[in-house]
C-alpha atoms as a PDB file:
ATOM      1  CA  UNK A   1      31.691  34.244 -47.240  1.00  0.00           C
ATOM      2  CA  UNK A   2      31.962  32.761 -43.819  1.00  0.00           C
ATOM      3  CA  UNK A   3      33.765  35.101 -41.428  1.00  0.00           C
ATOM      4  CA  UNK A   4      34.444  34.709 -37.467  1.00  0.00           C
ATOM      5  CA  UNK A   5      32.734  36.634 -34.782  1.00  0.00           C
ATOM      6  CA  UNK A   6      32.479  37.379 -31.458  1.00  0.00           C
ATOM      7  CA  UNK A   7      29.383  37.663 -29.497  1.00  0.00           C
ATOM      8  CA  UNK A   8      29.587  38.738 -25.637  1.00  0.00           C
ATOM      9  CA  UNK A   9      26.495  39.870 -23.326  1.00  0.00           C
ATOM     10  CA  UNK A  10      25.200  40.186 -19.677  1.00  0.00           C
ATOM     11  CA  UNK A  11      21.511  38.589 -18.879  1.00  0.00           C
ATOM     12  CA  UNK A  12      20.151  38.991 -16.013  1.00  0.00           C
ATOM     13  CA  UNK A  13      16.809  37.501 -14.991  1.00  0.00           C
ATOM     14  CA  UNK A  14      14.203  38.373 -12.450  1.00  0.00           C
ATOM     15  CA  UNK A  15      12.623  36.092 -10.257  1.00  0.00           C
ATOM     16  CA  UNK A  16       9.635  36.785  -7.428  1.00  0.00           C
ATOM     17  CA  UNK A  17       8.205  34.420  -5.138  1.00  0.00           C
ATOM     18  CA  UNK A  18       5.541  34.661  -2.618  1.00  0.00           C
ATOM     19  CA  UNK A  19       6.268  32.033   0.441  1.00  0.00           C
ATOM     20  CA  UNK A  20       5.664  30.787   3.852  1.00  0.00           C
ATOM     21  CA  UNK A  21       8.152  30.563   6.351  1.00  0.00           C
ATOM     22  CA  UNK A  22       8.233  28.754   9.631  1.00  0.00           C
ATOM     23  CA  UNK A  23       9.778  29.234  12.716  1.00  0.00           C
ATOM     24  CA  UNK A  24      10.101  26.606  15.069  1.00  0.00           C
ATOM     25  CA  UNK A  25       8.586  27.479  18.784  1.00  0.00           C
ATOM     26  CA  UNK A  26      12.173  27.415  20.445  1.00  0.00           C
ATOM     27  CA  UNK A  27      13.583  29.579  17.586  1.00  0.00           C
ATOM     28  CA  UNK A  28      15.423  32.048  18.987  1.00  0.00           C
ATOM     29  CA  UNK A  29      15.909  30.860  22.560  1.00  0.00           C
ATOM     30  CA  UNK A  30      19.828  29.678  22.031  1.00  0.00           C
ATOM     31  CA  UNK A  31      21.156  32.742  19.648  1.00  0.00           C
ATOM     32  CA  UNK A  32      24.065  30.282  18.607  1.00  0.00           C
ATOM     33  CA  UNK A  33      21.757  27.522  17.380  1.00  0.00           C
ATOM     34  CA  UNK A  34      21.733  26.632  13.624  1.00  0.00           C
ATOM     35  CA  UNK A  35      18.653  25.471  12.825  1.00  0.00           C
ATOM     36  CA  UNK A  36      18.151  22.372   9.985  1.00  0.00           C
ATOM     37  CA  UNK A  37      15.557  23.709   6.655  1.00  0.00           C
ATOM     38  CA  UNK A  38      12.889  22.346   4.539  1.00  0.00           C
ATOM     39  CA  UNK A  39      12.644  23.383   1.016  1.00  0.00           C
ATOM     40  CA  UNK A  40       8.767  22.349   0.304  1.00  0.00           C
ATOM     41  CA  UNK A  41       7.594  22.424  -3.389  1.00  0.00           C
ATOM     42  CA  UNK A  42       4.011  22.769  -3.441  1.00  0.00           C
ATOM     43  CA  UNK A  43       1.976  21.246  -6.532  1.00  0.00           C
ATOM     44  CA  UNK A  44       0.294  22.539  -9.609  1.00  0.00           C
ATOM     45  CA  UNK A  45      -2.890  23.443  -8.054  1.00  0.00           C
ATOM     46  CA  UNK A  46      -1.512  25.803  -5.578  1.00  0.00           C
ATOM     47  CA  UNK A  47       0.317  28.060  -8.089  1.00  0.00           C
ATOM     48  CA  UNK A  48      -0.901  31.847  -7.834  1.00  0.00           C
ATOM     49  CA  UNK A  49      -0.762  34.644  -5.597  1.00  0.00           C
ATOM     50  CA  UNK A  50      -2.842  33.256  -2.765  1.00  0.00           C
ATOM     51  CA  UNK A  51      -0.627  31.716   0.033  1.00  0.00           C
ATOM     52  CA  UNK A  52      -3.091  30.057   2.081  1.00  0.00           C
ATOM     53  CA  UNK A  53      -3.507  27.546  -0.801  1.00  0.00           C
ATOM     54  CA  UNK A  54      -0.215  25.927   0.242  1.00  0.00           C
ATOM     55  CA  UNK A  55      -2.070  25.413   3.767  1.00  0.00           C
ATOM     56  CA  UNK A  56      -4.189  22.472   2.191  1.00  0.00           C
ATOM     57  CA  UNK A  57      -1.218  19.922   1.855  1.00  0.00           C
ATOM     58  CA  UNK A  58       2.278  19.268   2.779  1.00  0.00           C
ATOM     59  CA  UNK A  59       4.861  21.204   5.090  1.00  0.00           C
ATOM     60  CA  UNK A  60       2.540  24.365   5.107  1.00  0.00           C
ATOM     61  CA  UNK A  61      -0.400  22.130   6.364  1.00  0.00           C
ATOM     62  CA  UNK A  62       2.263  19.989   9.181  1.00  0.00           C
ATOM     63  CA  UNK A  63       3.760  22.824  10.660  1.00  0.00           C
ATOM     64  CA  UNK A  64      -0.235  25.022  11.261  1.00  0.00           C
ATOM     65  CA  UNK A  65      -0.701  22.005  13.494  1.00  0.00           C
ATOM     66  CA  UNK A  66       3.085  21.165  15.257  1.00  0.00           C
ATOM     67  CA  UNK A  67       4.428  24.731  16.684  1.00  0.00           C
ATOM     68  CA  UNK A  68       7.079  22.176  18.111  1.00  0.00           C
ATOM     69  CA  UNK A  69       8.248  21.396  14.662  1.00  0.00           C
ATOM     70  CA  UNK A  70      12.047  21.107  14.368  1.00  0.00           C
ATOM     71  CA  UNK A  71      12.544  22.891  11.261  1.00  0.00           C
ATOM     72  CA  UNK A  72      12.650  26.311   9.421  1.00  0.00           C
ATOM     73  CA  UNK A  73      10.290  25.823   6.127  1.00  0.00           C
ATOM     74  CA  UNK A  74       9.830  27.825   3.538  1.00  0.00           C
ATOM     75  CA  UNK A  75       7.457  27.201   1.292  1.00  0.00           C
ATOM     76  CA  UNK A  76       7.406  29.187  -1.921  1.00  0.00           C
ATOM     77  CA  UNK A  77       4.459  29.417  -4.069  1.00  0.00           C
ATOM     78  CA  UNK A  78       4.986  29.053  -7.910  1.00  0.00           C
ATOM     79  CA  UNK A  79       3.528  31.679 -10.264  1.00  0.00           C
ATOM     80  CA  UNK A  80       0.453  30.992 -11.934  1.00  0.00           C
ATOM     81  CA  UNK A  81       1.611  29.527 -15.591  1.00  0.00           C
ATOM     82  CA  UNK A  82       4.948  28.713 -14.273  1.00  0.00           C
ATOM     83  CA  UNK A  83       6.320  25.003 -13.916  1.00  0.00           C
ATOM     84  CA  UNK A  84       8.930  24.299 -10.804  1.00  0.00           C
ATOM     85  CA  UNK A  85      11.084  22.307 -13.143  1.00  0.00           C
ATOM     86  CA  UNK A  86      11.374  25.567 -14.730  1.00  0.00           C
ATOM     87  CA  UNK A  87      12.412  27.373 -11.465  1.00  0.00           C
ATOM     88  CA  UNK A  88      16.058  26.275 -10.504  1.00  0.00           C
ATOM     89  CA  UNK A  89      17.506  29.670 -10.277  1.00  0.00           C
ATOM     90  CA  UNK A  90      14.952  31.477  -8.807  1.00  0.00           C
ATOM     91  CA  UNK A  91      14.672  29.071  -6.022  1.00  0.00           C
ATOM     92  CA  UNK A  92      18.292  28.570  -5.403  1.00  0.00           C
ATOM     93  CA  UNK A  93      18.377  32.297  -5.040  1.00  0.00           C
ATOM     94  CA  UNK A  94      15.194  31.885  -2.617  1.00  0.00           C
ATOM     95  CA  UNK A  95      17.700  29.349  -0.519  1.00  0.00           C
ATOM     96  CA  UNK A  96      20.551  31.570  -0.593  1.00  0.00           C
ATOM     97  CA  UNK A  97      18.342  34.620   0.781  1.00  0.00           C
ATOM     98  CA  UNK A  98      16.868  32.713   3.520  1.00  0.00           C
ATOM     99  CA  UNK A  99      20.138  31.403   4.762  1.00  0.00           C
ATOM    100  CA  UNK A 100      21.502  34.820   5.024  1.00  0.00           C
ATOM    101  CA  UNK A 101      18.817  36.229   6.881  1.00  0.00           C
ATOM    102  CA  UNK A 102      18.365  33.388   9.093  1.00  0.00           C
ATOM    103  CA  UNK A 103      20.571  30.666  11.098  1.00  0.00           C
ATOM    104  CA  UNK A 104      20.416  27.626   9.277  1.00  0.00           C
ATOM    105  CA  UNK A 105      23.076  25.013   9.223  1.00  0.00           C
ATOM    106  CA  UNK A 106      24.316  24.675   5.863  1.00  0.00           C
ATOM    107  CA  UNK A 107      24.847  20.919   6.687  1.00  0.00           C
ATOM    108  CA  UNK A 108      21.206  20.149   7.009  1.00  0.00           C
ATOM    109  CA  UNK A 109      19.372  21.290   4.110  1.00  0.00           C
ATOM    110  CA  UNK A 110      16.674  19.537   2.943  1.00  0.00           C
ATOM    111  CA  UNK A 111      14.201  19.108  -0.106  1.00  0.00           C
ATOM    112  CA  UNK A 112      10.923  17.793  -0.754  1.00  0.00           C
ATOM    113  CA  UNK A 113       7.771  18.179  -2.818  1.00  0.00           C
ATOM    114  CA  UNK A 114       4.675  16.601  -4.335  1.00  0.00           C
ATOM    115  CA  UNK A 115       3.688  16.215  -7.644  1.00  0.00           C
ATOM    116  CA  UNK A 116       4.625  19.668  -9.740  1.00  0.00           C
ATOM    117  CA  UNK A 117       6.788  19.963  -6.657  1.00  0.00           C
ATOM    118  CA  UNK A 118       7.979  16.125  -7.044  1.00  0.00           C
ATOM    119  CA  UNK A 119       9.456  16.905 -10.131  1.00  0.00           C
ATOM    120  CA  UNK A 120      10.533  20.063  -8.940  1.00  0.00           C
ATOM    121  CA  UNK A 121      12.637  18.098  -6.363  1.00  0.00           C
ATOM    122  CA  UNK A 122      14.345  16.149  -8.527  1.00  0.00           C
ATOM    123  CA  UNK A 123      15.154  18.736 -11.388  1.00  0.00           C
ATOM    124  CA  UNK A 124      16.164  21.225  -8.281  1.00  0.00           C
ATOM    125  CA  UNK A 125      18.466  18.361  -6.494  1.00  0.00           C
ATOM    126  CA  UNK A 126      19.985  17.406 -10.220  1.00  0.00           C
ATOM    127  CA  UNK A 127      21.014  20.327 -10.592  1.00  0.00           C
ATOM    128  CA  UNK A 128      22.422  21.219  -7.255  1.00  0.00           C
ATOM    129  CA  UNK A 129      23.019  18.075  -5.733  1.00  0.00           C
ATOM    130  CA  UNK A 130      25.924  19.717  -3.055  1.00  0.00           C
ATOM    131  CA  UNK A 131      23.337  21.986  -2.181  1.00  0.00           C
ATOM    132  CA  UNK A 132      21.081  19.411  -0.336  1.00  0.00           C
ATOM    133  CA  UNK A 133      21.677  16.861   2.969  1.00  0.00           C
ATOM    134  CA  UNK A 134      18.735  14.537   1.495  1.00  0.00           C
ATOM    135  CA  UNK A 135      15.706  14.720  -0.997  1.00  0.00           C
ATOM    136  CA  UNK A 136      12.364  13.102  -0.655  1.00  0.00           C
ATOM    137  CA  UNK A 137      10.373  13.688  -4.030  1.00  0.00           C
ATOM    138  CA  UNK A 138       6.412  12.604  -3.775  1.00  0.00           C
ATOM    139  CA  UNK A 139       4.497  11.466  -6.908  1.00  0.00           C
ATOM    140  CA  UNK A 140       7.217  13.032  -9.123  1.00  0.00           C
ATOM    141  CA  UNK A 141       9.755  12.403 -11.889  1.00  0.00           C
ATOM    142  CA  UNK A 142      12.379  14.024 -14.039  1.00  0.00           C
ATOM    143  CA  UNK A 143      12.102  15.863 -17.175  1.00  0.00           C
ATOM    144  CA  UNK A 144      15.083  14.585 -19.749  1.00  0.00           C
ATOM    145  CA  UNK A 145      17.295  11.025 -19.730  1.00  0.00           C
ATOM    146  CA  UNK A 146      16.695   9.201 -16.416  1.00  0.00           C
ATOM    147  CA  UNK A 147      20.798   8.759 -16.292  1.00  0.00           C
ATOM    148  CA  UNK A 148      20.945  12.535 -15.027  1.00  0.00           C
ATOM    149  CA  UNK A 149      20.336  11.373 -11.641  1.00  0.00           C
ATOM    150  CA  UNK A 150      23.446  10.211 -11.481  1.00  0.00           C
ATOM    151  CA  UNK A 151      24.318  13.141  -9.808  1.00  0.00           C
ATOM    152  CA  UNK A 152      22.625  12.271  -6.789  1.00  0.00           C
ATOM    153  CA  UNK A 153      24.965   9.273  -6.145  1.00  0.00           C
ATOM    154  CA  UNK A 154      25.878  10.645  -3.079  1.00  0.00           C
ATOM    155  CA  UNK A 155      22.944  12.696  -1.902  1.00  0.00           C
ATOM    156  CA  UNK A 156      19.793  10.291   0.407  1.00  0.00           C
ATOM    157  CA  UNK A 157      16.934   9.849  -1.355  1.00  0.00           C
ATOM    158  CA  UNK A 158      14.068   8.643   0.152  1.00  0.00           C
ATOM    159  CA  UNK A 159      11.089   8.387  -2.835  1.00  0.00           C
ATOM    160  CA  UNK A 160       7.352   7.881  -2.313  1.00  0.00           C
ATOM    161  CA  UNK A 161       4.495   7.081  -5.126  1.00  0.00           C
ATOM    162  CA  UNK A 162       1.129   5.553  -5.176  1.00  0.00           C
ATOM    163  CA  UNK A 163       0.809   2.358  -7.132  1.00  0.00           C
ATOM    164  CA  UNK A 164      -2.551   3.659  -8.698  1.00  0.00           C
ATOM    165  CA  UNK A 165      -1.447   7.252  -9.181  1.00  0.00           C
ATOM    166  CA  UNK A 166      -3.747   8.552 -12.771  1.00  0.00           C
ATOM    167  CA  UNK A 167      -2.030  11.725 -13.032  1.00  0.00           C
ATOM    168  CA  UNK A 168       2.317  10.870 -12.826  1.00  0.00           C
ATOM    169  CA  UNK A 169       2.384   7.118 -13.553  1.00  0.00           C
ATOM    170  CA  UNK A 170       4.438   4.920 -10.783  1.00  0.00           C
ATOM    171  CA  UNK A 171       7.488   4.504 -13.224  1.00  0.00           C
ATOM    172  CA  UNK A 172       8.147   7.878 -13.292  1.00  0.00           C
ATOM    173  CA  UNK A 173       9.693   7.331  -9.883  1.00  0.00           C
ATOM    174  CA  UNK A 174      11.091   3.934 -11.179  1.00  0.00           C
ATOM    175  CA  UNK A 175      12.944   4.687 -13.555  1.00  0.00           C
ATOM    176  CA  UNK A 176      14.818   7.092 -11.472  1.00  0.00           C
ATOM    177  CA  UNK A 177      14.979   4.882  -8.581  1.00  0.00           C
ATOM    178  CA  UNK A 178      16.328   1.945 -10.684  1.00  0.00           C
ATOM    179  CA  UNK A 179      19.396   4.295 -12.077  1.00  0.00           C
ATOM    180  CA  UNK A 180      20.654   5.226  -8.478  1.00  0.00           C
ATOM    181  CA  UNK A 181      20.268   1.768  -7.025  1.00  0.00           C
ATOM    182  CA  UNK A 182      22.313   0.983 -10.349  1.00  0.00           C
ATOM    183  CA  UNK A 183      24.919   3.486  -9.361  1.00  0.00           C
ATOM    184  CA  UNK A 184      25.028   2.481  -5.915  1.00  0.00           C
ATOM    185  CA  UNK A 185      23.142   5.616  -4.262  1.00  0.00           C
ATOM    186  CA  UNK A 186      21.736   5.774  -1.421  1.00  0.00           C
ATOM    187  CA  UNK A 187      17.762   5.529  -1.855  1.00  0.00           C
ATOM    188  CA  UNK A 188      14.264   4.103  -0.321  1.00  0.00           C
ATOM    189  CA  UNK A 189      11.433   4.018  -2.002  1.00  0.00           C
ATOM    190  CA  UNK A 190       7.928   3.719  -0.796  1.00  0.00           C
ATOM    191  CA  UNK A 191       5.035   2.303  -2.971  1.00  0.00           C
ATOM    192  CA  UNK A 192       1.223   2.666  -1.563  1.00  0.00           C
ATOM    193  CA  UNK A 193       0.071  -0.521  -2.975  1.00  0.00           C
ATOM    194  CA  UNK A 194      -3.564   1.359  -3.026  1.00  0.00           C
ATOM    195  CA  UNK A 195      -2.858   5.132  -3.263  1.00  0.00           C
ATOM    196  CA  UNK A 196      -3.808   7.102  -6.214  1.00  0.00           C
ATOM    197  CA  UNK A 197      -2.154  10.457  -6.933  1.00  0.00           C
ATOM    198  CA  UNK A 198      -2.364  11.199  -3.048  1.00  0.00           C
ATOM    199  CA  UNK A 199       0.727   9.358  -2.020  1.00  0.00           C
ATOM    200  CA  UNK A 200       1.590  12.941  -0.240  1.00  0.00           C
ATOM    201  CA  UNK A 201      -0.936  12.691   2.846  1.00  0.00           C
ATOM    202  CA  UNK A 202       0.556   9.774   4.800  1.00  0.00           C
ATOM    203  CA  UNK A 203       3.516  10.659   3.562  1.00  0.00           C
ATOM    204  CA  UNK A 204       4.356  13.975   5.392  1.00  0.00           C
ATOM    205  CA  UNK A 205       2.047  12.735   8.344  1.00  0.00           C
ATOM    206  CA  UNK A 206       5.017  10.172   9.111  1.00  0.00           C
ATOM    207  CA  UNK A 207       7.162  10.891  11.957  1.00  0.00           C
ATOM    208  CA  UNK A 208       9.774   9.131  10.251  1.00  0.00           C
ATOM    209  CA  UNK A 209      10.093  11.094   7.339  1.00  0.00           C
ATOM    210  CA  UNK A 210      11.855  13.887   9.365  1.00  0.00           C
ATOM    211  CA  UNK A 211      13.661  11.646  11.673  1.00  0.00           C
ATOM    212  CA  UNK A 212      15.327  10.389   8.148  1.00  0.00           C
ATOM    213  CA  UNK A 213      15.637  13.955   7.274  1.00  0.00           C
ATOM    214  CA  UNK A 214      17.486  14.664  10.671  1.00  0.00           C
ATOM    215  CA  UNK A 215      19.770  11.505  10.556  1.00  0.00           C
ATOM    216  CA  UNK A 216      21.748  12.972   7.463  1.00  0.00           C
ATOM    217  CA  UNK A 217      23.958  15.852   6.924  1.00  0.00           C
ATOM    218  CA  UNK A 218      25.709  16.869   3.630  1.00  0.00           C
ATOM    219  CA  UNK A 219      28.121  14.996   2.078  1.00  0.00           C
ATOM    220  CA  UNK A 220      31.820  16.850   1.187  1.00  0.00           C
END
């Protein structure tokens, strides 16, 4: 016999992150200021419990040599077996901590990662799209029908792959591109017609990058 039931429960789940966070030089000066933030999403081979890892490439690496940088970053470091897809809660909880303890403008959030952290960008900004001011995903994609990105209609993308890239194949970035131009978002996308899986380096060495970053503010 079939009968009706009721099932009702409370889960709560625990989530711990090592990560880097940045400062810019004038922080501090103007107590008023609000300053703009990088989310950076390192990639698989920085996972673990050793921070200086996320040195080698990226945000972490960008800011050790530009004290003048105009950003706070924080740069979490995934655990060792974990997957950043994986991750949305725990690092939306990571934003929300950061932005109480520290003056950011809520207006100018942004997102960015390579590889691991590419798809971690794109899962992260699906799934909180009014969270973000603009996204700029490196040698990622998107786990799961390429039609979610919908939801970005309205937030900037700016994508970057290499043509050659071995390890995430250039039309994992396609595909997702294609659907938003489809949709009528608002996205770039930058191909290295010669880059392998390091489509990353010249990428975050590019002053326009975070002059793109800068020009946008969230959408209502």
């Amino acid at each position: 016999m079939q009968r009706a039931r009721h099932f009702e429960a409370e889960i709560v789940k625990k989530v711990a992150y090592n990560y880097l966070l940045f400062l810019p030089a004038e922080y501090g000066e103007d107590p008023a200021k609000r300053w703009p933030l990088i989310l950076f999403l390192h990639g698989a081979g920085e996972r673990g419990n050793d921070l200086k890892k996320l040195k080698v490439h990226g945000i972490p690496k960008i800011v050790e040599e530009r004290p003048d940088f105009p950003f706070i970053a924080v740069s979490p470091q995934c655990p060792e077996d974990h997957w950043w897809p994986a991750e949305t809660e725990g690092l939306l909880a990571l934003l929300d901590d950061v932005m109480t303890r520290y003056p950011v403008d809520p207006d100018r959030v942004y997102l960015t990662g390579l590889s691991m952290g590419g798809y971690g960008t794109w899962t992260l900004a699906v799934a909180a799209p009014e969270r973000f001011a603009a996204i700029a995903p490196i040698c990622g994609g998107l786990y799961g029908p390429a039609r979610m990105v919908e939801r970005l209609k309205k937030v900037p993308v700016w994508a970057f792959h290499g043509a050659k890239d071995p390890v995430v194949p250039l039309e994992q970035s396609e595909r997702l591109v294609n659907v938003l131009r489809e949709v009528g978002g608002e996205v770039r996308f930058t191909v290295y017609p010669d880059a392998e899986h390091d489509s990353w380096t010249e990428t975050y060495a590019n002053p326009e990058l975070y002059a793109w970053f800068l020009a946008h503010r969230r959408k209502a």
